[in-house]
Protein backbone atom coordinates (compact mmCIF):
# COMPACT_ATOMS: atom_id res chain seq x y z
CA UNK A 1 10.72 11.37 -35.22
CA UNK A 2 11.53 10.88 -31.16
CA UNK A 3 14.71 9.96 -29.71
CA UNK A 4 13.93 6.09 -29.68
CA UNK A 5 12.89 5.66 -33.12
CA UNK A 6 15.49 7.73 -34.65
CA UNK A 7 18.21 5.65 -32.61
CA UNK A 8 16.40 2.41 -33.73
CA UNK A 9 16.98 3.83 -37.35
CA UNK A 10 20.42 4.30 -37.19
CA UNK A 11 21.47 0.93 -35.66
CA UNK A 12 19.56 -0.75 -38.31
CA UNK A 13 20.76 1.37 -40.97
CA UNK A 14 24.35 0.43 -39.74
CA UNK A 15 23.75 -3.11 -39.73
CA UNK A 16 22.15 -3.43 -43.25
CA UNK A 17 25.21 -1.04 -44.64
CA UNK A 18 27.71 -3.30 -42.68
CA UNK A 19 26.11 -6.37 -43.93
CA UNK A 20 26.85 -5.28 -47.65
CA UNK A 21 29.94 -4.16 -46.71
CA UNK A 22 29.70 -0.38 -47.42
CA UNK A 23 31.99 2.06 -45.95
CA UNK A 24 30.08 5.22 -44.37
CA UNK A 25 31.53 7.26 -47.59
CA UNK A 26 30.13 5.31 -49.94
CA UNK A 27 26.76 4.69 -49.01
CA UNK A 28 26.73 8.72 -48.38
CA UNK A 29 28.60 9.06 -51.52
CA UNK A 30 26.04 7.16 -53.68
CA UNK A 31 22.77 8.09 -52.08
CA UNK A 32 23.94 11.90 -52.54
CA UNK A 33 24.23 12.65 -48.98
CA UNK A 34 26.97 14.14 -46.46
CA UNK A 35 29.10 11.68 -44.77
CA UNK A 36 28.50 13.74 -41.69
CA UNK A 37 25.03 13.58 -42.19
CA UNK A 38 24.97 9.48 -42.28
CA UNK A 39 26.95 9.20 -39.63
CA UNK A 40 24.99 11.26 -37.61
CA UNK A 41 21.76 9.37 -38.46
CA UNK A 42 23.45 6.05 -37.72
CA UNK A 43 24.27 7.47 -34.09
CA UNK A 44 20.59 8.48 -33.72
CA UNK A 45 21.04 11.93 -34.11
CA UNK A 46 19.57 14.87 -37.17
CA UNK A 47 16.33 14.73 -38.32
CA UNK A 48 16.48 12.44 -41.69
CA UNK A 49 13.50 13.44 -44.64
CA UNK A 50 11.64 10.86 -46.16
CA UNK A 51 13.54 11.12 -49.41
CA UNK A 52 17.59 10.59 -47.28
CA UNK A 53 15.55 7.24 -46.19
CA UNK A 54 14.64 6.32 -49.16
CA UNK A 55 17.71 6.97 -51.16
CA UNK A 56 19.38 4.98 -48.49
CA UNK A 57 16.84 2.19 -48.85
CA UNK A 58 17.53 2.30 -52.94
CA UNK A 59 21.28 2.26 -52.54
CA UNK A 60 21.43 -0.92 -50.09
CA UNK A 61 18.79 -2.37 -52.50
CA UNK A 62 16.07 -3.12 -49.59
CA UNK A 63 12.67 -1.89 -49.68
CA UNK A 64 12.42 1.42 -47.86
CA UNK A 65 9.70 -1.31 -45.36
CA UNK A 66 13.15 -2.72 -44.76
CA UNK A 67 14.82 0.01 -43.80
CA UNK A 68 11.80 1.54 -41.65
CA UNK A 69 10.47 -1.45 -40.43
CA UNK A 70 11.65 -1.47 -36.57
CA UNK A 71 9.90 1.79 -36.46
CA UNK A 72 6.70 2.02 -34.55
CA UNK A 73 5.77 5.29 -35.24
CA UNK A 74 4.48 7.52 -38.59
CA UNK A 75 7.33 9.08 -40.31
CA UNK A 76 6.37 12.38 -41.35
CA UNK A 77 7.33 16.02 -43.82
CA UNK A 78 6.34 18.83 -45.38
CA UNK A 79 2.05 17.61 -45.04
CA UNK A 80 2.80 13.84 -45.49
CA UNK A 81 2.48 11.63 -42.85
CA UNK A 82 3.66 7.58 -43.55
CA UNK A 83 3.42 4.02 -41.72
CA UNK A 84 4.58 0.71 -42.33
CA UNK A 85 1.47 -1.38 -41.36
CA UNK A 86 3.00 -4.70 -42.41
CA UNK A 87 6.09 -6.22 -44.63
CA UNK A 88 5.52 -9.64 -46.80
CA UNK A 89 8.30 -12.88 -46.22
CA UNK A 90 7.01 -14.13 -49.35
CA UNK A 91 7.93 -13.34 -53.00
CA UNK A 92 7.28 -11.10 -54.20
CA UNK A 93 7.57 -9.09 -51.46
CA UNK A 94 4.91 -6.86 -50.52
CA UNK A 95 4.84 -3.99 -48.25
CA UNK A 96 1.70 -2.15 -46.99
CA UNK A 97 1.53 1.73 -46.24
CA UNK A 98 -0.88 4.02 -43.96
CA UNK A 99 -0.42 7.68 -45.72
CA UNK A 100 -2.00 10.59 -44.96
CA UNK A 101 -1.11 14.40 -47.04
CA UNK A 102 -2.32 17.76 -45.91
CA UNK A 103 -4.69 19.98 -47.90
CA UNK A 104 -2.53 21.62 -50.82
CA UNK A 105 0.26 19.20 -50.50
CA UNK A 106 2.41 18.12 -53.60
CA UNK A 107 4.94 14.83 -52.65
CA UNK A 108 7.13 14.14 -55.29
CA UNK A 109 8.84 10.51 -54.39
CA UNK A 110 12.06 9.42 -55.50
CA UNK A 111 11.63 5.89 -57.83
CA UNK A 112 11.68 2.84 -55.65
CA UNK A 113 13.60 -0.47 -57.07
CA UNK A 114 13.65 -1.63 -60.16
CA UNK A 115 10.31 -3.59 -61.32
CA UNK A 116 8.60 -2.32 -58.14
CA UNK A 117 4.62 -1.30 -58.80
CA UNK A 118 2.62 0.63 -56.74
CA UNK A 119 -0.83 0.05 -55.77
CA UNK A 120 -3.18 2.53 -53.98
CA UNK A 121 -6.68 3.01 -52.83
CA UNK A 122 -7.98 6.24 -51.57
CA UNK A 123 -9.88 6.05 -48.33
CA UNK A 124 -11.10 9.88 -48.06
CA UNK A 125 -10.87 13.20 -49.69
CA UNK A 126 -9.33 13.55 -52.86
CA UNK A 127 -5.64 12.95 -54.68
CA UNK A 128 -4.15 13.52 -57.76
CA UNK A 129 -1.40 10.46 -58.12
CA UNK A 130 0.94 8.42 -60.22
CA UNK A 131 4.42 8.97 -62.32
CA UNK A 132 5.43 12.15 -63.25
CA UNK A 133 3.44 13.38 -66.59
CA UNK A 134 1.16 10.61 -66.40
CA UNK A 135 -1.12 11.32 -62.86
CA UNK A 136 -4.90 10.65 -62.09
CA UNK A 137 -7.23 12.15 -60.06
CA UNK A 138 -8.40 9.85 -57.39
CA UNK A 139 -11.51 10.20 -55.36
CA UNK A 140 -12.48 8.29 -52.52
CA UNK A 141 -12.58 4.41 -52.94
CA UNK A 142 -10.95 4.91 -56.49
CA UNK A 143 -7.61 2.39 -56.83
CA UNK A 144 -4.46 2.88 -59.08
CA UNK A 145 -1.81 0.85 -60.28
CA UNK A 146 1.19 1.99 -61.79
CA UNK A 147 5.19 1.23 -62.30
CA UNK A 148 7.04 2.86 -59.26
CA UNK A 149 10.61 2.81 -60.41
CA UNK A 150 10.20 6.38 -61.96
CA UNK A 151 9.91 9.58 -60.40
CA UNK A 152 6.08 9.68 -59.22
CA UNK A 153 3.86 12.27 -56.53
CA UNK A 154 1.23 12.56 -54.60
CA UNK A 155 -0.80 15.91 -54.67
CA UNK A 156 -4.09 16.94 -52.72
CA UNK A 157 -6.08 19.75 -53.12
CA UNK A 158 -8.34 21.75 -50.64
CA UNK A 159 -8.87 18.65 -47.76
CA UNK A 160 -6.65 15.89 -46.29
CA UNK A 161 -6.50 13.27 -48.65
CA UNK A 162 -5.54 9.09 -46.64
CA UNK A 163 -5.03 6.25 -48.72
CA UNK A 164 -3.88 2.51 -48.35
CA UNK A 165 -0.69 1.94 -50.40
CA UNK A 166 0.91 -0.94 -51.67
CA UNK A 167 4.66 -1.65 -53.21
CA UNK A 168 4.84 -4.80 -54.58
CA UNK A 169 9.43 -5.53 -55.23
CA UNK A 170 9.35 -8.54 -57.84
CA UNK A 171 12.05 -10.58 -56.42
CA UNK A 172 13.92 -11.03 -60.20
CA UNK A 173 14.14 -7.15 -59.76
CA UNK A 174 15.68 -7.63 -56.64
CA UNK A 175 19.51 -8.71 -55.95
């Protein structure tokens, strides 16, 4: 992530933990993450994974689209390359993902928010998908469905697999 974006993270990161009216140490305590670390990502500084922004996102109780959203540019790790393409008003809310994962590439993703479903359709090559113990092997222009508030991964095999993904947050599931 550049200079710009990562600034633009942290500001908004400190805003939505200032909002709720967390202290620094206990966002960092809860999402399992070094104060240091947090405070260094609100200045704009270190290089934050994919899972720190998403167990940030879980612990304010936003969407990780919320917490990525002023963020232009594809957030990326380890093979797996992710975009926010757009973010509902409505309700439920419903955000909508551009992800790409390198050949031989296994994502495991933290569980979003309670309630929250995930909904993807494979554009090219080939992806094995869905909650932990319970996975399906995708092919190109094959959709899935499943709960997304458990542990779930991604995993391609010898190509670059790109798929349109959906997370839908039912607003009862969300305080």
């Amino acid at each position: 992530m550049d200079k710009l974006a990562l600034g633009t993270l942290g500001q908004h990161l400190q805003s939505l933990r200032l909002a709720q009216g967390w202290s620094l140490s206990q966002l960092a305590a809860a999402a399992g993450i070094a104060k240091s670390n947090l405070s260094r990502l609100e200045q704009g500084n270190g290089n934050p994974t994919l899972d720190t922004i998403w167990r940030l996102a879980v612990q304010l109780k936003v969407p990780f689209g919320t917490l990525v959203a002023p963020i232009a540019v594809p957030l990326g790790e380890d093979g797996v390359e992710v975009r926010l393409l757009n973010q509902g008003k409505d309700h439920p809310q419903v955000d909508a993902y551009w992800m790409r994962c390198a050949p031989h590439t296994t994502r495991l993703a933290e569980p979003h928010t309670p309630g929250a479903r995930e909904s993807l359709t494979l554009i090219s090559g080939h992806l094995e998908a869905g909650p932990e113990g319970d996975t399906r092997r995708l092919s190109a222009g094959d959709s899935l469905t499943f709960a997304a508030d458990r542990p779930h991964l991604y995993r391609t095999g010898d190509a670059w697999a790109t798929l349109l993904l959906s997370v839908v947050y039912h607003e009862e599931e969300r305080r």
